[in-house]
C-alpha atoms as a PDB file:
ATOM      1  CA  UNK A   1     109.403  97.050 151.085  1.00  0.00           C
ATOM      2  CA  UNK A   2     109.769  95.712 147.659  1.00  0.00           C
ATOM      3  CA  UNK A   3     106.123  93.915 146.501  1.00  0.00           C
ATOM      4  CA  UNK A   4     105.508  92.033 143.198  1.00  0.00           C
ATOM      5  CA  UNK A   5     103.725  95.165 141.613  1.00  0.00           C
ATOM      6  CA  UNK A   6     107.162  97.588 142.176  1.00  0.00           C
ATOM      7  CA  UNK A   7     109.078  94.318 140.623  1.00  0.00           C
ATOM      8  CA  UNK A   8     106.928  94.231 137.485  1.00  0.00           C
ATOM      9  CA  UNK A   9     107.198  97.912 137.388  1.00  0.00           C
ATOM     10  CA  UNK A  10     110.809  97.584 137.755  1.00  0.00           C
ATOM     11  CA  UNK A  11     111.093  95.216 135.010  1.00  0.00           C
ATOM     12  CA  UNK A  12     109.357  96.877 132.663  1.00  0.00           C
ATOM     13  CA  UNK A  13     111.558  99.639 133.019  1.00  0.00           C
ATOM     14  CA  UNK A  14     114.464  97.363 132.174  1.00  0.00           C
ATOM     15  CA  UNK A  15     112.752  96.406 128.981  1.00  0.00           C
ATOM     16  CA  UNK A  16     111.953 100.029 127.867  1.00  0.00           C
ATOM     17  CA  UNK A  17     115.787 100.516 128.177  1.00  0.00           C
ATOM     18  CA  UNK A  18     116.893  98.295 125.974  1.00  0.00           C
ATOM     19  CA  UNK A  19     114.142  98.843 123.201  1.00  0.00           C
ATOM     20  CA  UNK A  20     115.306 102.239 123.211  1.00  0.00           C
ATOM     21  CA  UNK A  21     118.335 101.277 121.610  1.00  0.00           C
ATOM     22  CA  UNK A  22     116.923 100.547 118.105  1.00  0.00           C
ATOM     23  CA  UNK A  23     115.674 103.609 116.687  1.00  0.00           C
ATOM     24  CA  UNK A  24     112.971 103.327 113.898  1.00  0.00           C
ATOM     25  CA  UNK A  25     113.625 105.699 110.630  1.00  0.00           C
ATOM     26  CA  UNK A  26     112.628 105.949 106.924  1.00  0.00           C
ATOM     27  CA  UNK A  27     113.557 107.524 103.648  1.00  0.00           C
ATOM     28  CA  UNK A  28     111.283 108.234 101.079  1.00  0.00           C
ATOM     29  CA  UNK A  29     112.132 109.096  97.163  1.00  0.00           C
ATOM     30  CA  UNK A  30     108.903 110.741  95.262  1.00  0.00           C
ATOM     31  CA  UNK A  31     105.249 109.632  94.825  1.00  0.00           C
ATOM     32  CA  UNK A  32     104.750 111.238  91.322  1.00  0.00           C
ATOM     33  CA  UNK A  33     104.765 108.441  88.649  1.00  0.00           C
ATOM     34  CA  UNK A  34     105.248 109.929  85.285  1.00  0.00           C
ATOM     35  CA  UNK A  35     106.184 106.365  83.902  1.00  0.00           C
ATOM     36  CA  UNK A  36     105.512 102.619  84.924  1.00  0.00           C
ATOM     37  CA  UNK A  37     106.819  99.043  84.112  1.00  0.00           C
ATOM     38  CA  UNK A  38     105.400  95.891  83.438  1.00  0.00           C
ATOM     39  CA  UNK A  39     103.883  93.506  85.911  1.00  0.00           C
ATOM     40  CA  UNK A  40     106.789  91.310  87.706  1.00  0.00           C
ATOM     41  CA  UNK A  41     109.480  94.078  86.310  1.00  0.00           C
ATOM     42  CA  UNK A  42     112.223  95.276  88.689  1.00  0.00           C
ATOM     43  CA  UNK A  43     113.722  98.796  89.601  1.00  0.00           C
ATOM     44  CA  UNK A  44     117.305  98.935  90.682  1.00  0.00           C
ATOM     45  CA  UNK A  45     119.213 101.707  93.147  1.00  0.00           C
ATOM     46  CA  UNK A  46     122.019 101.914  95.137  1.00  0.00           C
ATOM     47  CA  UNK A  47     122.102 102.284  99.051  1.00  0.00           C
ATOM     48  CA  UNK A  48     125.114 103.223 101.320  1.00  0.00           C
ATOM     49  CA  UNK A  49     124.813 102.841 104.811  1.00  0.00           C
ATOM     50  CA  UNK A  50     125.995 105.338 107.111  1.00  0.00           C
ATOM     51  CA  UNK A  51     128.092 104.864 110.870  1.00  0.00           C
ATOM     52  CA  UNK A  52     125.509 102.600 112.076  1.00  0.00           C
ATOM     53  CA  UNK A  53     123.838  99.151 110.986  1.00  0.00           C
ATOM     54  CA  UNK A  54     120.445  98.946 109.712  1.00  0.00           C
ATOM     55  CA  UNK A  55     117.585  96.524 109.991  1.00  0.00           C
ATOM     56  CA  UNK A  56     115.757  96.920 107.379  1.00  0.00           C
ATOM     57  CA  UNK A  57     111.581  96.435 108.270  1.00  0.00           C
ATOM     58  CA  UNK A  58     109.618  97.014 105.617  1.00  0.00           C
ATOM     59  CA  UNK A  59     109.147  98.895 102.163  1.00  0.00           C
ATOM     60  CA  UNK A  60     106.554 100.838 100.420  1.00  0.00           C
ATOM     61  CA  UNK A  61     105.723 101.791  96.879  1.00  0.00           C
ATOM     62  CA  UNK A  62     103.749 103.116  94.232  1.00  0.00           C
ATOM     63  CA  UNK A  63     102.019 101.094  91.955  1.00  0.00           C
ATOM     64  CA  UNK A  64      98.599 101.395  89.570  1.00  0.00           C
ATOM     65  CA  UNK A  65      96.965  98.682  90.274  1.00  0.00           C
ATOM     66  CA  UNK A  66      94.855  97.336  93.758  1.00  0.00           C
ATOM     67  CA  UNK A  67      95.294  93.802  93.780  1.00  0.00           C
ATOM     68  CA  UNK A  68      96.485  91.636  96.568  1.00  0.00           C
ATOM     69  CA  UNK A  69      99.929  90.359  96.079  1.00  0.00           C
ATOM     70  CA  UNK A  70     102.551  87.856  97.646  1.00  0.00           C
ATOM     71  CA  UNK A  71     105.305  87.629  95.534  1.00  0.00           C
ATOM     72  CA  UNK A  72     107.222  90.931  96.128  1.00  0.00           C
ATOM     73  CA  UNK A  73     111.446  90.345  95.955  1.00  0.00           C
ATOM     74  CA  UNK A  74     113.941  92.103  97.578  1.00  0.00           C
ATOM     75  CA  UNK A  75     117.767  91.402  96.235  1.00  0.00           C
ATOM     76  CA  UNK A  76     120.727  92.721  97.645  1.00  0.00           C
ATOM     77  CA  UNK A  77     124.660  92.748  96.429  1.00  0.00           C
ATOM     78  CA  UNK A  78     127.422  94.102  97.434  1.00  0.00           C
ATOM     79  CA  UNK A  79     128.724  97.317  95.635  1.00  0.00           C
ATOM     80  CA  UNK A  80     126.490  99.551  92.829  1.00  0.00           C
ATOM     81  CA  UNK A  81     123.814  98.260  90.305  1.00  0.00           C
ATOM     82  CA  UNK A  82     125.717 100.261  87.413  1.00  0.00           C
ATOM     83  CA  UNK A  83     127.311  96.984  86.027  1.00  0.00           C
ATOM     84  CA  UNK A  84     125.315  94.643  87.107  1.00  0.00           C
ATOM     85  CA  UNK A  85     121.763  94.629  86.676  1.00  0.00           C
ATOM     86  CA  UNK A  86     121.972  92.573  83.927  1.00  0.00           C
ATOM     87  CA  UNK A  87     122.747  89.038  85.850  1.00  0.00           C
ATOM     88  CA  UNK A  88     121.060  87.413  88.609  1.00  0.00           C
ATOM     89  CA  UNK A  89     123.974  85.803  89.518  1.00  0.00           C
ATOM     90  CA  UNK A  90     125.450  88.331  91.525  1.00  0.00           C
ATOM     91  CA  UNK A  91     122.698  88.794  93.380  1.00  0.00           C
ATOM     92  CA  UNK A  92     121.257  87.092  96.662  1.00  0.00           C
ATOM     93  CA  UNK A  93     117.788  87.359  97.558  1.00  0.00           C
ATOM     94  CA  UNK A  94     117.250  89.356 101.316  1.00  0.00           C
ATOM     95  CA  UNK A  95     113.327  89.067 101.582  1.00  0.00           C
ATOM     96  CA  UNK A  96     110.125  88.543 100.036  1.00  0.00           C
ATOM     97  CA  UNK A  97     106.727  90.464 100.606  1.00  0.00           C
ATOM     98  CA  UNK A  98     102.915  90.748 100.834  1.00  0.00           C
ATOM     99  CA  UNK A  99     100.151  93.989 100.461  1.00  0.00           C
ATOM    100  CA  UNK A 100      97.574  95.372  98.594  1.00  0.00           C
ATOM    101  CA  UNK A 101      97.962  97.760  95.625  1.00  0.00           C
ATOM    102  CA  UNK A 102      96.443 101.194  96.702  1.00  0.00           C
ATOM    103  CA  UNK A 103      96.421 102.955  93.383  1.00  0.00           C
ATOM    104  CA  UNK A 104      98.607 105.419  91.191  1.00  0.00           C
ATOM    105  CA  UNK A 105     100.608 107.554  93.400  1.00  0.00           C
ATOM    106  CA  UNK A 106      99.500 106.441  96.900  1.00  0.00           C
ATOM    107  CA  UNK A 107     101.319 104.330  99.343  1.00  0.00           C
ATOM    108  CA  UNK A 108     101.444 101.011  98.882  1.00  0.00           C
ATOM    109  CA  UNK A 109     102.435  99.134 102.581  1.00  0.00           C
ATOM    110  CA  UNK A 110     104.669  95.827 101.653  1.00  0.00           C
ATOM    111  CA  UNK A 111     105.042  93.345 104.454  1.00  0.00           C
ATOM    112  CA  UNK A 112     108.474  91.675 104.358  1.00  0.00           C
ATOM    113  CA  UNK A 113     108.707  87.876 105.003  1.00  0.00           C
ATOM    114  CA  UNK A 114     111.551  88.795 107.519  1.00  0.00           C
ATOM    115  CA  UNK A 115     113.847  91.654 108.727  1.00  0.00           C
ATOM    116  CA  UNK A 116     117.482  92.115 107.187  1.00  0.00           C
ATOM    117  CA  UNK A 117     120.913  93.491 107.963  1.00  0.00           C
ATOM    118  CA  UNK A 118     122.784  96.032 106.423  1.00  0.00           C
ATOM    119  CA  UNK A 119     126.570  96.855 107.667  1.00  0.00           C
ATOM    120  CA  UNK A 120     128.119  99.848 108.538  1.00  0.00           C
ATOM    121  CA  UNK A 121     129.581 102.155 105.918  1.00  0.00           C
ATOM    122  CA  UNK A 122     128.787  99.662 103.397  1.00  0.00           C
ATOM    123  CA  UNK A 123     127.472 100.079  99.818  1.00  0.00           C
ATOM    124  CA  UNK A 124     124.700  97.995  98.592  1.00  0.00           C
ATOM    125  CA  UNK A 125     122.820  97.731  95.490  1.00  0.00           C
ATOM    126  CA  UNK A 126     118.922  97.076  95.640  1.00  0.00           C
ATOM    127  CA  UNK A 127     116.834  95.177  92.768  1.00  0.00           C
ATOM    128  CA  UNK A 128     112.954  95.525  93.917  1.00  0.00           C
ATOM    129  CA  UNK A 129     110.870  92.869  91.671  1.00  0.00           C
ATOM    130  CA  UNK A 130     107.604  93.708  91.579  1.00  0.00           C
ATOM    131  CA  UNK A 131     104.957  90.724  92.019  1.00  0.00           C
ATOM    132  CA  UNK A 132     102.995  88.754  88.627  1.00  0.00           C
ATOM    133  CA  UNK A 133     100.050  91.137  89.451  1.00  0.00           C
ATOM    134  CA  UNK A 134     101.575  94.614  89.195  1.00  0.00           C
ATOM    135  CA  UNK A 135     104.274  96.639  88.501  1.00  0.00           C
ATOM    136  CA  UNK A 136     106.185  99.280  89.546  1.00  0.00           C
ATOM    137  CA  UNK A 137     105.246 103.422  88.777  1.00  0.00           C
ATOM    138  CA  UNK A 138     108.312 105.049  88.852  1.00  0.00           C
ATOM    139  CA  UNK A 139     109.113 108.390  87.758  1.00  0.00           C
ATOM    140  CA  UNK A 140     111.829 109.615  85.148  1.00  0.00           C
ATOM    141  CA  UNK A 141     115.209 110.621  86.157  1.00  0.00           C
ATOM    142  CA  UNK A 142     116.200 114.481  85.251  1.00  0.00           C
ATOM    143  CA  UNK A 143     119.746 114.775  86.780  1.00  0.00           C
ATOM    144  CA  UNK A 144     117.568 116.655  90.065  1.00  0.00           C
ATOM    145  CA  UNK A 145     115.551 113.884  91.392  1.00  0.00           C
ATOM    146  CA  UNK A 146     118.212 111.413  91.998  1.00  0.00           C
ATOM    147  CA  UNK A 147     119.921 111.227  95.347  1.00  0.00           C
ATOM    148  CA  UNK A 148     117.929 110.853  98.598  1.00  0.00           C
ATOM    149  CA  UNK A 149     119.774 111.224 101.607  1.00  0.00           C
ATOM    150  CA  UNK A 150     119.552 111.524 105.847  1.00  0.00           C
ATOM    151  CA  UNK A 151     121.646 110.987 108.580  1.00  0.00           C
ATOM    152  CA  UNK A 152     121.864 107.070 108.653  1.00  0.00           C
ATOM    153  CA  UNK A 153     121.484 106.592 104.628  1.00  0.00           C
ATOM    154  CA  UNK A 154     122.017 108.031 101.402  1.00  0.00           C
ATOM    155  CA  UNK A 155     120.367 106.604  97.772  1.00  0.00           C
ATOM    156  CA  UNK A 156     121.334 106.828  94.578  1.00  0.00           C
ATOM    157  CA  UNK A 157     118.400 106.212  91.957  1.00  0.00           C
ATOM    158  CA  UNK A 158     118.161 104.676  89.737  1.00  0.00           C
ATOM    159  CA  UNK A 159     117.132 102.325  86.733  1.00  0.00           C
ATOM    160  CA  UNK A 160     114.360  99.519  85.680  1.00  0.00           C
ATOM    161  CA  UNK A 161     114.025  96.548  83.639  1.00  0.00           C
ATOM    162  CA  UNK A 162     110.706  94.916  82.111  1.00  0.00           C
ATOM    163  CA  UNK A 163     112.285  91.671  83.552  1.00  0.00           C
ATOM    164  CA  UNK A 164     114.064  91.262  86.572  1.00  0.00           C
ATOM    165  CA  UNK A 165     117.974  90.942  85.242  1.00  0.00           C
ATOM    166  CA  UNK A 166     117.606  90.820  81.956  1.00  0.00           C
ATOM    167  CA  UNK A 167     116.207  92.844  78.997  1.00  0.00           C
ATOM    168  CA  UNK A 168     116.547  96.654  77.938  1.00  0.00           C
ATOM    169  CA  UNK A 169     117.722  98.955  80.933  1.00  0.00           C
ATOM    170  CA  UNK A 170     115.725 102.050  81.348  1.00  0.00           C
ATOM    171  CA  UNK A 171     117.815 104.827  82.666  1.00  0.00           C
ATOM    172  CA  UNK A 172     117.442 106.720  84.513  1.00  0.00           C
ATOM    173  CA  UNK A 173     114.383 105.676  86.793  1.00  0.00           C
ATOM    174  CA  UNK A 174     113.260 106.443  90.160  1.00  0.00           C
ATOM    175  CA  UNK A 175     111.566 104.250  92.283  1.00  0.00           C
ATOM    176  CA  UNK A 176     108.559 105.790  93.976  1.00  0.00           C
ATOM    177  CA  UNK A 177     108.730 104.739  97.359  1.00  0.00           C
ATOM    178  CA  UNK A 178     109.896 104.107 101.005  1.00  0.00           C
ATOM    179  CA  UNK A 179     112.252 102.055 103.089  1.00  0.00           C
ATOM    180  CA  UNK A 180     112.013 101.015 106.603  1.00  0.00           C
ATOM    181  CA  UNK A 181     114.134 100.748 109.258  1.00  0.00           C
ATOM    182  CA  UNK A 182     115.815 100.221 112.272  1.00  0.00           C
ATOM    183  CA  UNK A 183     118.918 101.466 113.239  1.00  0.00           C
ATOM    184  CA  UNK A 184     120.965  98.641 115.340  1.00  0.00           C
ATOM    185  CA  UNK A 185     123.291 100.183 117.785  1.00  0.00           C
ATOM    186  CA  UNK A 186     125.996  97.990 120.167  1.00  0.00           C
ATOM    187  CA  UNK A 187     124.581  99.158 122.908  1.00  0.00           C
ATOM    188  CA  UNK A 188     121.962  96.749 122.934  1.00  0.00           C
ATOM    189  CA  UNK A 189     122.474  94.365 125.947  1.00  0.00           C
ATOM    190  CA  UNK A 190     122.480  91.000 124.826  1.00  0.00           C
ATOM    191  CA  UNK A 191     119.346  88.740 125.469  1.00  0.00           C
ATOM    192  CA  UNK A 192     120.741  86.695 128.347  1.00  0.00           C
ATOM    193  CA  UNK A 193     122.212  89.954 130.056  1.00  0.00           C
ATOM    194  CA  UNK A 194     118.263  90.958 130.208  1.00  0.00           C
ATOM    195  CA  UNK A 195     117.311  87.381 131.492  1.00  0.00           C
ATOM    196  CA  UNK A 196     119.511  87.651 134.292  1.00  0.00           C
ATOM    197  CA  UNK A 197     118.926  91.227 135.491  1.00  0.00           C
ATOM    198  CA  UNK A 198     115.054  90.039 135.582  1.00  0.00           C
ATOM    199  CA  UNK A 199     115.814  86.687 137.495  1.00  0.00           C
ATOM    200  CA  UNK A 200     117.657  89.033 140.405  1.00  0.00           C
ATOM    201  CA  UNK A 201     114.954  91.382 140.386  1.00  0.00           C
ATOM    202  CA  UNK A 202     112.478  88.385 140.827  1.00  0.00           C
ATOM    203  CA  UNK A 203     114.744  86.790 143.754  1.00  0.00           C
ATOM    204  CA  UNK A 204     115.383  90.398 145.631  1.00  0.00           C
ATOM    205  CA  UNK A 205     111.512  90.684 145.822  1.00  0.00           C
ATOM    206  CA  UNK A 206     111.374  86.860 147.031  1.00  0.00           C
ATOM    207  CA  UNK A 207     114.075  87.084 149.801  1.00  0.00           C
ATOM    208  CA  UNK A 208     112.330  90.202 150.921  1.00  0.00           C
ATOM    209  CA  UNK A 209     109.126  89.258 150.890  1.00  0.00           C
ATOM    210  CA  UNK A 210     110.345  85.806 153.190  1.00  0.00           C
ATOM    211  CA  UNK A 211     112.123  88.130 155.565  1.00  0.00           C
ATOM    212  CA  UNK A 212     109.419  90.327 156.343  1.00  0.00           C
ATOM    213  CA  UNK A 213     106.393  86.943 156.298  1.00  0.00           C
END
């Protein structure tokens, strides 16, 4: 006899499906600054997606200082920085973020304002504009350090500006850091699909429970 304790068990199981669909992953580039930017500069890379979709979650970095911040940027476009680092008017802005500098060469955790999507086999470039309070410690290119890579994305680092867009381009440069992810597959059941298979749970255990009262 189904009771409200095996439904709840039942539905939880249901739940844990479907969050199994969205794997979490990250990529990291180095945490050995031999170089550094000014406060409210920007580094650029580029980022091509692999088979699958990405949400991207969250982002750390490397930076001297240890100062709250709220002003973090995260710009996206469609197709390499190489050309076009130089204009903001290509670019559209994904996200900002929040943290707390943790010092020269340790990880410093950015909360993003909100997730964001990246397609499929797609190559984006990346423009990360450090806040009014720090800036970025990066590390200088030698032809070796370069290209980060794993099985759902590959980057290609990289250069910096003083000034986000505008200014001398520093090249190359490698940002010191990590992105966060999910990976978004289709075989995510959609919310309402969810909904439903928990409302016929609910009334099994109901018409059960009035059969056997």
């Amino acid at each position: 006899m189904m009771n409200i304790k095996m439904l709840k068990m039942a539905f939880a199981g249901v739940v844990l499906s479907v969050t199994g669909f969205a794997n979490a992953g990250v990529i990291s580039t180095l945490y050995g600054a031999n170089n550094g930017g000014s406060f409210g500069g920007a580094v650029y890379f580029d980022l091509m997606v692999g088979s699958q979709d990405l949400s991207i979650t969250g982002f750390d970095l490397n930076t001297n200082e240890q100062d709250a911040f709220s002003d973090f940027q995260v710009w996206l476009l469609n197709g390499t920085t190489s050309e076009t680092n130089q204009t903001s008017s290509s670019w559209l802005q994904a996200a900002t973020g929040s943290g707390t500098g943790a010092g020269l060469n340790n990880v410093t955790m950015v909360t993003l304002s909100n997730n964001f999507s990246l397609n499929s086999n797609t190559l984006y470039g990346f423009a990360l504009v450090a806040g009014s309070t720090f800036g970025h410690d990066y590390t200088n290119g030698d032809g070796s350090n370069q290209n980060f890579s794993n099985t759902d994305l590959s980057l290609t680092l990289g250069t910096a500006t003083n000034s986000p867009f505008t200014g001398s381009v520093f090249n190359p440069r490698i940002w010191n850091g990590t992105i966060r992810y999910d990976v978004v597959t289709s075989d995510v059941p959609a919310p309402t699909s969810i909904a439903l298979l928990a409302l016929g749970l609910v009334g099994l255990g109901l018409s059960r429970k009035k059969k056997t009262a």
